[in-house]
N, C-alpha and C. Protein backbone atom coordinates (compact mmCIF):
# COMPACT_ATOMS: atom_id res chain seq x y z
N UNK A 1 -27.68 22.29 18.61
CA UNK A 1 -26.23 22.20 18.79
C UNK A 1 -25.87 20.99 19.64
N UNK A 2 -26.43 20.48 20.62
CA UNK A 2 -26.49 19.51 21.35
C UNK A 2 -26.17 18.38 20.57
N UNK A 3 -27.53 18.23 19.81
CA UNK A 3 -27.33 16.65 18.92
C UNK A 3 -26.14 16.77 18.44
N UNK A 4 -25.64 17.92 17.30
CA UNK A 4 -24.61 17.28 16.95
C UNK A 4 -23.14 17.24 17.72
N UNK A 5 -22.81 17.48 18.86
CA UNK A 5 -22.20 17.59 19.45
C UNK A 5 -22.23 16.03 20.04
N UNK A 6 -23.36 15.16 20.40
CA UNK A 6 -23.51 13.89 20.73
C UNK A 6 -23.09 13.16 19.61
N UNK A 7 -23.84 13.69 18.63
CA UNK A 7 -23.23 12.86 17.29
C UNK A 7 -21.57 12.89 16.85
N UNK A 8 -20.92 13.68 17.38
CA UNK A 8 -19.74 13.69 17.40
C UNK A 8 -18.96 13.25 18.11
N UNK A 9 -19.85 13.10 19.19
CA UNK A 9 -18.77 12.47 20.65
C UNK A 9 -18.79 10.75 20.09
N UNK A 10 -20.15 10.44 19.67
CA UNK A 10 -20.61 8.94 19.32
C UNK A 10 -19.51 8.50 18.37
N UNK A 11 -19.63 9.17 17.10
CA UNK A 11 -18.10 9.31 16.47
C UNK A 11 -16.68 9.34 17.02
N UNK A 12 -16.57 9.75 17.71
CA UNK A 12 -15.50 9.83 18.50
C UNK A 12 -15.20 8.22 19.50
N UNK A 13 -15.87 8.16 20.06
CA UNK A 13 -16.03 6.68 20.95
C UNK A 13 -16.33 5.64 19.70
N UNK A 14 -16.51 5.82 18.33
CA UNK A 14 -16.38 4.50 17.53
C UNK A 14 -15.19 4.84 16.70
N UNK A 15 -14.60 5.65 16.88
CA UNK A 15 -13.13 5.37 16.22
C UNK A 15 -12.41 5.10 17.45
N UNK A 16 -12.27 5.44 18.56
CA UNK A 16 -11.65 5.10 19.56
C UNK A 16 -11.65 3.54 19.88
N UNK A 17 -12.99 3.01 19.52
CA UNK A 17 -13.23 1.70 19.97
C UNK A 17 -12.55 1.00 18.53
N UNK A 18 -12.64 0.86 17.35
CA UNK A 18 -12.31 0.33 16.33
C UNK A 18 -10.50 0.82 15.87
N UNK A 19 -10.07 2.00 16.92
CA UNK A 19 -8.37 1.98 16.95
C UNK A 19 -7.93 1.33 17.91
N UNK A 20 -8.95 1.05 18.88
CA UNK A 20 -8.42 -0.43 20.03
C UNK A 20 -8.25 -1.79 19.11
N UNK A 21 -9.37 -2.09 18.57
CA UNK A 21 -9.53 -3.67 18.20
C UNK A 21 -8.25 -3.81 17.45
N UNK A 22 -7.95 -2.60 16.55
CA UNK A 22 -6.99 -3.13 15.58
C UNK A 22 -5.68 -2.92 16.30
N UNK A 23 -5.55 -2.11 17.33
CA UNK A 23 -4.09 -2.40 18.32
C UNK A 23 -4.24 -3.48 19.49
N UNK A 24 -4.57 -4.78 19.02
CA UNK A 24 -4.90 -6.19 19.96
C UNK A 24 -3.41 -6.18 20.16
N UNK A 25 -3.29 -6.57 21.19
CA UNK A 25 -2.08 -7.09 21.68
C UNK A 25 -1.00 -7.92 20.76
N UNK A 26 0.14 -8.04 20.90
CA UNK A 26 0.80 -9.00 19.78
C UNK A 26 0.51 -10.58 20.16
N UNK A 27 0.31 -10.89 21.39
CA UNK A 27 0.29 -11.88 22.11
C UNK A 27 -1.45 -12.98 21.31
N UNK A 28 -2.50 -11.61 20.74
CA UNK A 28 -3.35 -11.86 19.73
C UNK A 28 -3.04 -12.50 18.23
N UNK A 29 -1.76 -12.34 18.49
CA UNK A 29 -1.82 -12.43 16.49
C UNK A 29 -0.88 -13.77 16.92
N UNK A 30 -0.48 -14.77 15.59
CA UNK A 30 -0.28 -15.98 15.59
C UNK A 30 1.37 -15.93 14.83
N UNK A 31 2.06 -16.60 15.44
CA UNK A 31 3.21 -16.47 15.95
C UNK A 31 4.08 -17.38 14.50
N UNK A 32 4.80 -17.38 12.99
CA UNK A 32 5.05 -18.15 12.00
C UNK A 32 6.46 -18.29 12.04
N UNK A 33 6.92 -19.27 12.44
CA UNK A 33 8.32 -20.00 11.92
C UNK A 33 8.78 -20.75 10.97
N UNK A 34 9.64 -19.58 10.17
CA UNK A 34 10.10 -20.18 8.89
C UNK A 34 10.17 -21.80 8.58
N UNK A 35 9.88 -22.09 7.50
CA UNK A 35 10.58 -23.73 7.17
C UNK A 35 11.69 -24.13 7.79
N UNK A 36 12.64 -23.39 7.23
CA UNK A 36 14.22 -23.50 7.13
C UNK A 36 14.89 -22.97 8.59
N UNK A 37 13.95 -22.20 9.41
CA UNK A 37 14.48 -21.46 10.47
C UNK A 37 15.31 -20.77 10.65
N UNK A 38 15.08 -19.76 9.12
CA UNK A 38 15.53 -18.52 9.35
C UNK A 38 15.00 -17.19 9.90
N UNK A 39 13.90 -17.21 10.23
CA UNK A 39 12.94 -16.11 11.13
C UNK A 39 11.88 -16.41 11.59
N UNK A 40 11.28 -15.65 12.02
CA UNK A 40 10.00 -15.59 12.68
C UNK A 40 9.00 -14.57 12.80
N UNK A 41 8.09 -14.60 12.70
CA UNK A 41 7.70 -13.13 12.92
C UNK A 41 5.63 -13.62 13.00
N UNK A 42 5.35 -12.52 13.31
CA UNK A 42 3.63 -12.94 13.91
C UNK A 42 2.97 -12.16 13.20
N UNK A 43 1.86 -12.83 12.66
CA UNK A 43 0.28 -12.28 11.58
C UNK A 43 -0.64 -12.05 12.52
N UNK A 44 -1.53 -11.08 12.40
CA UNK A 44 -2.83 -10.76 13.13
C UNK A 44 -4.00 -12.13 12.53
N UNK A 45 -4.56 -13.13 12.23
CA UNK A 45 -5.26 -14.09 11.87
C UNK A 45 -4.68 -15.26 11.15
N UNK A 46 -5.79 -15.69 10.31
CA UNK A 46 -5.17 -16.56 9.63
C UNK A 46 -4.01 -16.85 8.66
N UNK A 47 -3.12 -17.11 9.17
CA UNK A 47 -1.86 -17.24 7.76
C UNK A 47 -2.30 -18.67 6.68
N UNK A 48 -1.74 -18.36 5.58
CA UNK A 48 -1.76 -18.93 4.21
C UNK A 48 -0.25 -18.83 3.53
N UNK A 49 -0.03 -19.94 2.94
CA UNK A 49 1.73 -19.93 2.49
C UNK A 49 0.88 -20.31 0.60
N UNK A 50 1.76 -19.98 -0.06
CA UNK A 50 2.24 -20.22 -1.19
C UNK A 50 3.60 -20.41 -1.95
N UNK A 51 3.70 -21.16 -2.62
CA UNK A 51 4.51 -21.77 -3.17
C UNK A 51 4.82 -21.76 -4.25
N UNK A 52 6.29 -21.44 -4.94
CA UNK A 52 6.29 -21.70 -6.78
C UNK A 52 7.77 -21.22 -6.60
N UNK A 53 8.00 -22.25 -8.38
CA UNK A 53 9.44 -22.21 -8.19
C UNK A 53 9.29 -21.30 -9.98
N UNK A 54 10.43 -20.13 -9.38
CA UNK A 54 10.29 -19.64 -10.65
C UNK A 54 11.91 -19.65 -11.48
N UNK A 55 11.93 -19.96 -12.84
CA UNK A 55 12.99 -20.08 -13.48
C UNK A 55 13.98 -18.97 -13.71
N UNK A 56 14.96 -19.03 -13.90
CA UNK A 56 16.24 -17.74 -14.00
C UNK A 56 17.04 -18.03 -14.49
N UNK A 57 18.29 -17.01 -14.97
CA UNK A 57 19.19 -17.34 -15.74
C UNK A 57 20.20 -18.14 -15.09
N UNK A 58 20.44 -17.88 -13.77
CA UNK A 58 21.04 -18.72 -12.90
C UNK A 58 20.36 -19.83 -12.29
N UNK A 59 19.08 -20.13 -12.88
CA UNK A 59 18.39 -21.59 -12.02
C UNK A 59 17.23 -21.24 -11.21
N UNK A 60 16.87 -22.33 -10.48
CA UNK A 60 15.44 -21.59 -10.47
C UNK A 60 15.48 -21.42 -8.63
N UNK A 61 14.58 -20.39 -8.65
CA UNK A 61 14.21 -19.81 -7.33
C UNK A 61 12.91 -20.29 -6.54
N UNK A 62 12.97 -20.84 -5.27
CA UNK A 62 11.82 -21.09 -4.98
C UNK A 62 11.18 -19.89 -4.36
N UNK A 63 10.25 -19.52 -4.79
CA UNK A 63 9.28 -18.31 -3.97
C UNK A 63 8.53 -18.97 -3.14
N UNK A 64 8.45 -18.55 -2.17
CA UNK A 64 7.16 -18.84 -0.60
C UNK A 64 6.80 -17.57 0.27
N UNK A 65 5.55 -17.17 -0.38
CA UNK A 65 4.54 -16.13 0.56
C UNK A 65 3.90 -16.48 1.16
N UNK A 66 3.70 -16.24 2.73
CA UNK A 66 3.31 -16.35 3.75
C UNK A 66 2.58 -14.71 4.18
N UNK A 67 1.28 -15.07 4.56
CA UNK A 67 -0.03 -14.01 4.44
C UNK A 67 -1.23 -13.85 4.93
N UNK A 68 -1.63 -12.84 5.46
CA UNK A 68 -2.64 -12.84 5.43
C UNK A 68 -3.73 -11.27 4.94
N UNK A 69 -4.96 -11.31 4.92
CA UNK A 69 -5.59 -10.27 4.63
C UNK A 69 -6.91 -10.02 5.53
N UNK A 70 -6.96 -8.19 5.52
CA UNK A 70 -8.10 -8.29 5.80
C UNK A 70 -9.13 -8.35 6.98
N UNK A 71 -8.19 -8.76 8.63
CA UNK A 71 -7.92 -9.55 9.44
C UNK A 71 -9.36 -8.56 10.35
N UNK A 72 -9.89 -9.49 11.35
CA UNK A 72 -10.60 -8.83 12.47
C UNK A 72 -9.76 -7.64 13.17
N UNK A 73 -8.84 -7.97 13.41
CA UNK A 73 -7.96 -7.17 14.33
C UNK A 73 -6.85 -6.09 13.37
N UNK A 74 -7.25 -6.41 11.66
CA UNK A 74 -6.27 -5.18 11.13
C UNK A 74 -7.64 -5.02 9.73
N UNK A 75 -8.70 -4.63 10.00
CA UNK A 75 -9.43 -4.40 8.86
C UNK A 75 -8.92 -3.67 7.74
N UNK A 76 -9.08 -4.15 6.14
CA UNK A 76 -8.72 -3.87 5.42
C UNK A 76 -6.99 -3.80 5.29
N UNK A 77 -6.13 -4.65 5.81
CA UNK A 77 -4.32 -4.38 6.24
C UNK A 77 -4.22 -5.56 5.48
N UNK A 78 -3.10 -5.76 4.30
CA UNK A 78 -3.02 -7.14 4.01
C UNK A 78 -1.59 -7.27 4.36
N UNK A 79 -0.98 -8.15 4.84
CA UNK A 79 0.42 -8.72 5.39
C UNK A 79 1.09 -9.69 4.91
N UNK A 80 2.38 -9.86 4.80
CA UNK A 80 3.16 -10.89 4.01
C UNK A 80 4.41 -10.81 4.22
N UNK A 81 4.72 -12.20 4.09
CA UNK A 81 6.31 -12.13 3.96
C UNK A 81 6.48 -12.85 2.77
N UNK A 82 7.53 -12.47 1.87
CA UNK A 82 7.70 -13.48 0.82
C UNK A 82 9.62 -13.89 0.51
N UNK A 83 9.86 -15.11 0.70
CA UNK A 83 10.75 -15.43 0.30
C UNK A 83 11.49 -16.11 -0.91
N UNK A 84 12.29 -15.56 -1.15
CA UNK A 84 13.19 -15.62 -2.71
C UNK A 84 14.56 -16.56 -2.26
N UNK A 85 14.47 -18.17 -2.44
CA UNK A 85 15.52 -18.78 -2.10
C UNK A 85 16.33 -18.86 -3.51
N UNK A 86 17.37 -18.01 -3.58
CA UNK A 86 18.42 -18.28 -4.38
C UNK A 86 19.42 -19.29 -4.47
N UNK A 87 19.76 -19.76 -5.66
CA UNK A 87 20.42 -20.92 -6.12
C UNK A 87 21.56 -21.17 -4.92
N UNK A 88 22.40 -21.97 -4.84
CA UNK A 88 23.73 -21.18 -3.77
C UNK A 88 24.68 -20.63 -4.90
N UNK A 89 25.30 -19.88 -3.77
CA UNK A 89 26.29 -18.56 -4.65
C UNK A 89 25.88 -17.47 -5.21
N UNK A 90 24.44 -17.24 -5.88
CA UNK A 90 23.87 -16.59 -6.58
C UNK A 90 24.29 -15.35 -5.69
N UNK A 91 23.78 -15.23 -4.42
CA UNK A 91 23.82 -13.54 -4.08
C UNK A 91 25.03 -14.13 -3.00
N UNK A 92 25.94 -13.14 -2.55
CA UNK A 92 26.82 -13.03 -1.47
C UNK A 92 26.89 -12.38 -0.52
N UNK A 93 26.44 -12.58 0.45
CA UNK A 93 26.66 -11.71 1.66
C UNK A 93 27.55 -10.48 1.85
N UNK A 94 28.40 -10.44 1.25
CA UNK A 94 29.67 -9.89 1.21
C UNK A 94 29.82 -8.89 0.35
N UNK A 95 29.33 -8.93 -0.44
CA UNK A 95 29.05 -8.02 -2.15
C UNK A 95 28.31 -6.85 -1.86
N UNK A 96 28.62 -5.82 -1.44
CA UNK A 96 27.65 -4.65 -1.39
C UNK A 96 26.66 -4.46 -2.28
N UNK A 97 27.93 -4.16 -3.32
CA UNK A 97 26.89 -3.91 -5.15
C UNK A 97 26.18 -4.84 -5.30
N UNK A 98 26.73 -5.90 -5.18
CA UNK A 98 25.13 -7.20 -5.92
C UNK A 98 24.18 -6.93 -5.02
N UNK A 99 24.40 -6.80 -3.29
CA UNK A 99 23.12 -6.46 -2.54
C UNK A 99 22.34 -4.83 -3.05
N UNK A 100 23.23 -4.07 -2.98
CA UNK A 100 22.67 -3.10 -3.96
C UNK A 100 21.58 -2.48 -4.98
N UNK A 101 22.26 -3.37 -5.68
CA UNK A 101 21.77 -4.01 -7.16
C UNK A 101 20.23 -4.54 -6.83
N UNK A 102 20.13 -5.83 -6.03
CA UNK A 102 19.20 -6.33 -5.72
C UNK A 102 18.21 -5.72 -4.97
N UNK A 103 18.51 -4.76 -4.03
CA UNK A 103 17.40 -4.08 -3.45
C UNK A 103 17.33 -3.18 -4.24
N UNK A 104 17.68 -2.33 -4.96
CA UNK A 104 17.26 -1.41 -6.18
C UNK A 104 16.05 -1.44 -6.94
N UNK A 105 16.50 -3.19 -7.79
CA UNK A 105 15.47 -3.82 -8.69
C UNK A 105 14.66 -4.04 -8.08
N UNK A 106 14.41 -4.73 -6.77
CA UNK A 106 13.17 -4.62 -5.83
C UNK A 106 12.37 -3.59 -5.80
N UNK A 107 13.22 -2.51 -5.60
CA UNK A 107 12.16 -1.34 -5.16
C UNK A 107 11.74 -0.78 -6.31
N UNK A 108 12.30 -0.91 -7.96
CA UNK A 108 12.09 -0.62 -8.82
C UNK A 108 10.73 -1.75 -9.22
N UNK A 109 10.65 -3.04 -9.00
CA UNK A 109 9.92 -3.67 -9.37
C UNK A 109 8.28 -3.35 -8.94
N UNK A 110 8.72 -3.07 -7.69
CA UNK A 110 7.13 -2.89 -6.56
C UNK A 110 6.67 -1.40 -6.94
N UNK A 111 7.49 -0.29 -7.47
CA UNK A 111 6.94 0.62 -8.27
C UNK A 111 6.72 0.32 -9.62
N UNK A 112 6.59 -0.24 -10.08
CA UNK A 112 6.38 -0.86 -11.79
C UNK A 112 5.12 -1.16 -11.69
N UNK A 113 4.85 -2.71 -10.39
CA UNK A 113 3.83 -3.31 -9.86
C UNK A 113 2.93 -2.57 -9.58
N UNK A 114 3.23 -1.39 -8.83
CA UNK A 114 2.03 -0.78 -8.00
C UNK A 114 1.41 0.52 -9.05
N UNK A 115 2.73 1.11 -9.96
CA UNK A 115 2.93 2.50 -10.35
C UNK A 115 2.27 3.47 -9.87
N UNK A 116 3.44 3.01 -8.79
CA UNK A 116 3.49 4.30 -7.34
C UNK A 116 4.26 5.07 -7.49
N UNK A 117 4.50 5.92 -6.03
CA UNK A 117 5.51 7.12 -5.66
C UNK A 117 6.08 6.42 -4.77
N UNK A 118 7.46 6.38 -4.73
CA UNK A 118 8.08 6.23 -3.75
C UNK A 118 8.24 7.22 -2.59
N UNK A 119 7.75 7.14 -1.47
CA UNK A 119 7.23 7.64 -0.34
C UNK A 119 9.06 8.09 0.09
N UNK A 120 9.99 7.16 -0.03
CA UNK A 120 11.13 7.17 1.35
C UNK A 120 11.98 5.51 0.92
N UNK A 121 12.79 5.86 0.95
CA UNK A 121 13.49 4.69 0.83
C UNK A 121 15.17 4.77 2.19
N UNK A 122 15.07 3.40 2.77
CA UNK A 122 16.88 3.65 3.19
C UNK A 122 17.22 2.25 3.40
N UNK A 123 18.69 2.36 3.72
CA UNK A 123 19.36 1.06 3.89
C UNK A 123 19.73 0.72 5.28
N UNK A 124 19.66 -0.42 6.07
CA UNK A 124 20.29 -0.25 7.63
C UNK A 124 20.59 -1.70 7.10
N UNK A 125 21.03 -2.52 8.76
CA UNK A 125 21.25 -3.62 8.84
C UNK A 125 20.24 -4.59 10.00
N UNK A 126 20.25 -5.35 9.72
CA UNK A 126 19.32 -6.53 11.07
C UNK A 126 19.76 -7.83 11.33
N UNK A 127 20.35 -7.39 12.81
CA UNK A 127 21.26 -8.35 13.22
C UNK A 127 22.33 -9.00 12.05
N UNK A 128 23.29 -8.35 11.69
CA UNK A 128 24.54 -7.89 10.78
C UNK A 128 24.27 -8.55 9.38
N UNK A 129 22.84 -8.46 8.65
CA UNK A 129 22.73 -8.48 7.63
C UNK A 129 21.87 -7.39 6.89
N UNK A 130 22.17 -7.39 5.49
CA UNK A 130 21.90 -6.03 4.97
C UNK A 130 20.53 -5.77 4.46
N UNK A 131 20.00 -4.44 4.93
CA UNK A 131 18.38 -4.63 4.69
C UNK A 131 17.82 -3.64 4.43
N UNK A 132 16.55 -2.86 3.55
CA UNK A 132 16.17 -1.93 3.03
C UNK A 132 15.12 -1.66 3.15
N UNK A 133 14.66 -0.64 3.55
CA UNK A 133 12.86 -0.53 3.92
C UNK A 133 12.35 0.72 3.06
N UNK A 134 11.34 0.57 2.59
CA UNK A 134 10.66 1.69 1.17
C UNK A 134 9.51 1.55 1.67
N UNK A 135 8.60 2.62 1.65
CA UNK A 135 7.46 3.00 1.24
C UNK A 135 7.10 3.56 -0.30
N UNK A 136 5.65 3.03 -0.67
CA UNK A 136 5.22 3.49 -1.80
C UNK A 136 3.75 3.96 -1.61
N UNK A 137 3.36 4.96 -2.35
CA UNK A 137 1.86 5.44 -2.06
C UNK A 137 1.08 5.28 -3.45
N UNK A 138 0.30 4.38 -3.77
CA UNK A 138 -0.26 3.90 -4.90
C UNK A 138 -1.74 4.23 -4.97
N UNK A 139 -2.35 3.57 -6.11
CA UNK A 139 -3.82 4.02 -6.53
C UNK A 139 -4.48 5.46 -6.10
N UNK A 140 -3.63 6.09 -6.51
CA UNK A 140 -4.31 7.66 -6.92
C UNK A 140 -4.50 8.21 -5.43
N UNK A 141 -3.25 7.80 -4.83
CA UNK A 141 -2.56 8.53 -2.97
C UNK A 141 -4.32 7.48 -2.03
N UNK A 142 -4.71 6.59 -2.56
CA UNK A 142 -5.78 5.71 -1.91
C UNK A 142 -4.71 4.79 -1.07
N UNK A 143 -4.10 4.25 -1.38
CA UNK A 143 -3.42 3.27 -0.29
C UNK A 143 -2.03 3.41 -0.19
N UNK A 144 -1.45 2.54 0.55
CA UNK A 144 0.27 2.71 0.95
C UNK A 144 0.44 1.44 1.10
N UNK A 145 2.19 1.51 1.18
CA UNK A 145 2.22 -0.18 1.19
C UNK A 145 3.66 0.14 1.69
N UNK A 146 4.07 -0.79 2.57
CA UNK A 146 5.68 -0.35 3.14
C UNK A 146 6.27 -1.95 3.48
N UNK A 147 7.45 -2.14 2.74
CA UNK A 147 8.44 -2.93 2.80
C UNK A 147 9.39 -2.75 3.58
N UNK A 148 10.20 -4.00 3.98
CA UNK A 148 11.26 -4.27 4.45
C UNK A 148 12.22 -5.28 3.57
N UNK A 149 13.42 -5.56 3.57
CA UNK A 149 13.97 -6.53 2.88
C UNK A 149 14.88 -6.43 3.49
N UNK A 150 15.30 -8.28 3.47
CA UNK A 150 16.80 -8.29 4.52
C UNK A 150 17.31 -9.66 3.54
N UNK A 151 18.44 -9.96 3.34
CA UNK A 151 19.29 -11.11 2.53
C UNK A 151 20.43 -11.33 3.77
N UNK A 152 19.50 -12.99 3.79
CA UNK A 152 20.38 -13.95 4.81
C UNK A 152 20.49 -14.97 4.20
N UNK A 153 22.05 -15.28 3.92
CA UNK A 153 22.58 -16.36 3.17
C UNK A 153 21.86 -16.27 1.94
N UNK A 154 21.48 -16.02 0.78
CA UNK A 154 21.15 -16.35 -0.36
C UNK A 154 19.44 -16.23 -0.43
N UNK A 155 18.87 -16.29 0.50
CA UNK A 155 17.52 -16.01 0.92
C UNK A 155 17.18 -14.43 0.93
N UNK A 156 16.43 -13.84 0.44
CA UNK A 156 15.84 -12.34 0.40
C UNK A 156 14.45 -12.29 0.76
N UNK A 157 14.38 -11.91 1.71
CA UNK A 157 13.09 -12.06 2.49
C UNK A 157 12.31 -10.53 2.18
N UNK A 158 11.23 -10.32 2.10
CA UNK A 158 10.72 -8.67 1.94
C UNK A 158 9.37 -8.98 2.69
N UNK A 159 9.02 -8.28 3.94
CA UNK A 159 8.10 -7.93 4.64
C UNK A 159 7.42 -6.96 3.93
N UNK A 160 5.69 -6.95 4.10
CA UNK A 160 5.16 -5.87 3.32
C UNK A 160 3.88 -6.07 4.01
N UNK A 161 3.71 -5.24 4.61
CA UNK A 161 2.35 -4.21 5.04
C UNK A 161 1.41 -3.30 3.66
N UNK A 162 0.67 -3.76 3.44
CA UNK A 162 -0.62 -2.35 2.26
C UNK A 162 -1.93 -2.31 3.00
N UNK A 163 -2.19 -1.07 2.99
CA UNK A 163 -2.99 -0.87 3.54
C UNK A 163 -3.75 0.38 2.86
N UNK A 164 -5.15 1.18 3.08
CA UNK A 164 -5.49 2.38 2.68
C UNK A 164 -5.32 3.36 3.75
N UNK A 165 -4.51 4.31 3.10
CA UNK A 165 -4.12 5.80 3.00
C UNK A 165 -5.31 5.98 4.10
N UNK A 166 -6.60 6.46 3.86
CA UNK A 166 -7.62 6.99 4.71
C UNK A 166 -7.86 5.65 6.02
N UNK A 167 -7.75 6.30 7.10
CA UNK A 167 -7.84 5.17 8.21
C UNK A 167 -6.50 4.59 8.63
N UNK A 168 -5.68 4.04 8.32
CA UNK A 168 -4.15 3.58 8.11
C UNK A 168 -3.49 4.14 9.52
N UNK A 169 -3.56 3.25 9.91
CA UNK A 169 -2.65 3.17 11.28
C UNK A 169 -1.51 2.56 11.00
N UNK A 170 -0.37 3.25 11.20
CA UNK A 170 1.08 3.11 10.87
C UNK A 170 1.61 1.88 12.24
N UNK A 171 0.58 2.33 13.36
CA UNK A 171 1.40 1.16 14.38
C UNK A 171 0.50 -0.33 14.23
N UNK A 172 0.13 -0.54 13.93
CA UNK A 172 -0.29 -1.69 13.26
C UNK A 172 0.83 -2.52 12.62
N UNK A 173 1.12 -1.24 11.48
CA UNK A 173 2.06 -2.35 10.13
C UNK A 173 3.56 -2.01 11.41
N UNK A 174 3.89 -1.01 12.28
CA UNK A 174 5.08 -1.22 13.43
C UNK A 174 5.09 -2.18 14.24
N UNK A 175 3.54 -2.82 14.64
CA UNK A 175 3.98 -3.68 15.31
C UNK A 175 4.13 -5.13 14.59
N UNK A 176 3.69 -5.63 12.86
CA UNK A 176 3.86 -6.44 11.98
C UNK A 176 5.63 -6.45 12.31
N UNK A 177 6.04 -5.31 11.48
CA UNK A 177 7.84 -5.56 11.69
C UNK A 177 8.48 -5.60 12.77
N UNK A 178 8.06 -4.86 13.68
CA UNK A 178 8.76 -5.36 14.82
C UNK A 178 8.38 -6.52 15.67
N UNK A 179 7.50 -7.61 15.40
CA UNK A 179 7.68 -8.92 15.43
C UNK A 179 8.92 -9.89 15.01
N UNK A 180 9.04 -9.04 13.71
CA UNK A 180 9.90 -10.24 12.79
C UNK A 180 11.10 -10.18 13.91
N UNK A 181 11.83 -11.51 13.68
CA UNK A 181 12.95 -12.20 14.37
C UNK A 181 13.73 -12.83 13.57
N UNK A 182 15.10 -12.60 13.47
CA UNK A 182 16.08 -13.40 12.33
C UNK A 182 16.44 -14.39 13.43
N UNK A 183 16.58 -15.73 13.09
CA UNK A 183 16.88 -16.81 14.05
C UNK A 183 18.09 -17.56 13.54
N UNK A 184 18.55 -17.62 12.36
CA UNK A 184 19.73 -18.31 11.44
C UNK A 184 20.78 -18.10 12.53
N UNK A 185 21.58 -18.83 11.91
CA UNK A 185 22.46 -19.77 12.91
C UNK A 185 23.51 -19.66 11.98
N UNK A 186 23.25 -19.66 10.45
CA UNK A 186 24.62 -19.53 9.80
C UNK A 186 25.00 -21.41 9.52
């Protein structure tokens, strides 16, 4: 009874030690300011941007994901921000329904993408623009993945944390979003 009682404690002190590494300080993770300087917000390692302009009926959109995966300090967590610069005019600040509309198809899209369950969905605001945060639980309840989306000026930004279901520390991907910083100026 002994051994396994050691063997359990040993267990115990290596999840304890491996739920430290991955709650490193924020002051650990590396600090990304938009192009355009509309936000900010901090990755646990290496960030990577991508780039592409994709075509629409209204003109074309530049997409830029900013990312990382995988990280020492968030094993197995992949992170991103991806931005959707719309034409001008295309979306309006002002327009409930078109914002609506647009976070809808979002959250409809990333369940299409994932063909998930939608975990929770709601609407708030951040710093007086309009913004939507969803969870989805995908690959057969194996992983989760939780968004944010906020539209500043014509820009639709969507934060996204995935991670696996088993192990998945929720303050991890809390302290990913509560980094982010809207900095626009208008």
């Amino acid at each position: 009874m002994h051994t396994n009682k050691s063997v359990f404690l040993a267990l115990a002190l290596l999840f304890i030690s491996n739920f430290g590494s991955a709650q490193n300080t924020v002051s650990n993770w590396k600090k990304y300011f938009s192009v355009d300087s509309i936000y900010q917000i901090s990755f646990p390692g290496k960030v990577f941007v991508l780039s592409d302009t994709l075509q629409s009926d209204f003109g074309p959109i530049l997409k830029r994901t900013i990312f990382t995966q995988d990280t020492v300090i968030a094993p197995g967590v992949n992170f991103s921000v991806t931005e959707f610069h719309y034409p001008t005019g295309v979306i309006d600040g002002s327009d409930s329904e078109t914002i609506n509309a647009l976070f809808d198809a979002t959250i409809d899209g990333s369940l299409s993408q994932t063909k998930g369950i939608l975990d929770y969905r709601s609407r708030e605001e951040l710093a007086g623009f309009a913004a939507s945060v969803w969870r989805i639980t995908y690959d057969s309840n194996r992983k989760v993945v939780r968004h944010k989306a906020v539209i500043i000026d014509g820009v639709m930004l969507i934060l996204q944390v995935s991670m696996p279901v088993r192990g998945s520390n929720s303050r991890v991907s809390d302290k990913f979003m509560s980094t982010f910083r809207i900095d626009y100026k208008g």
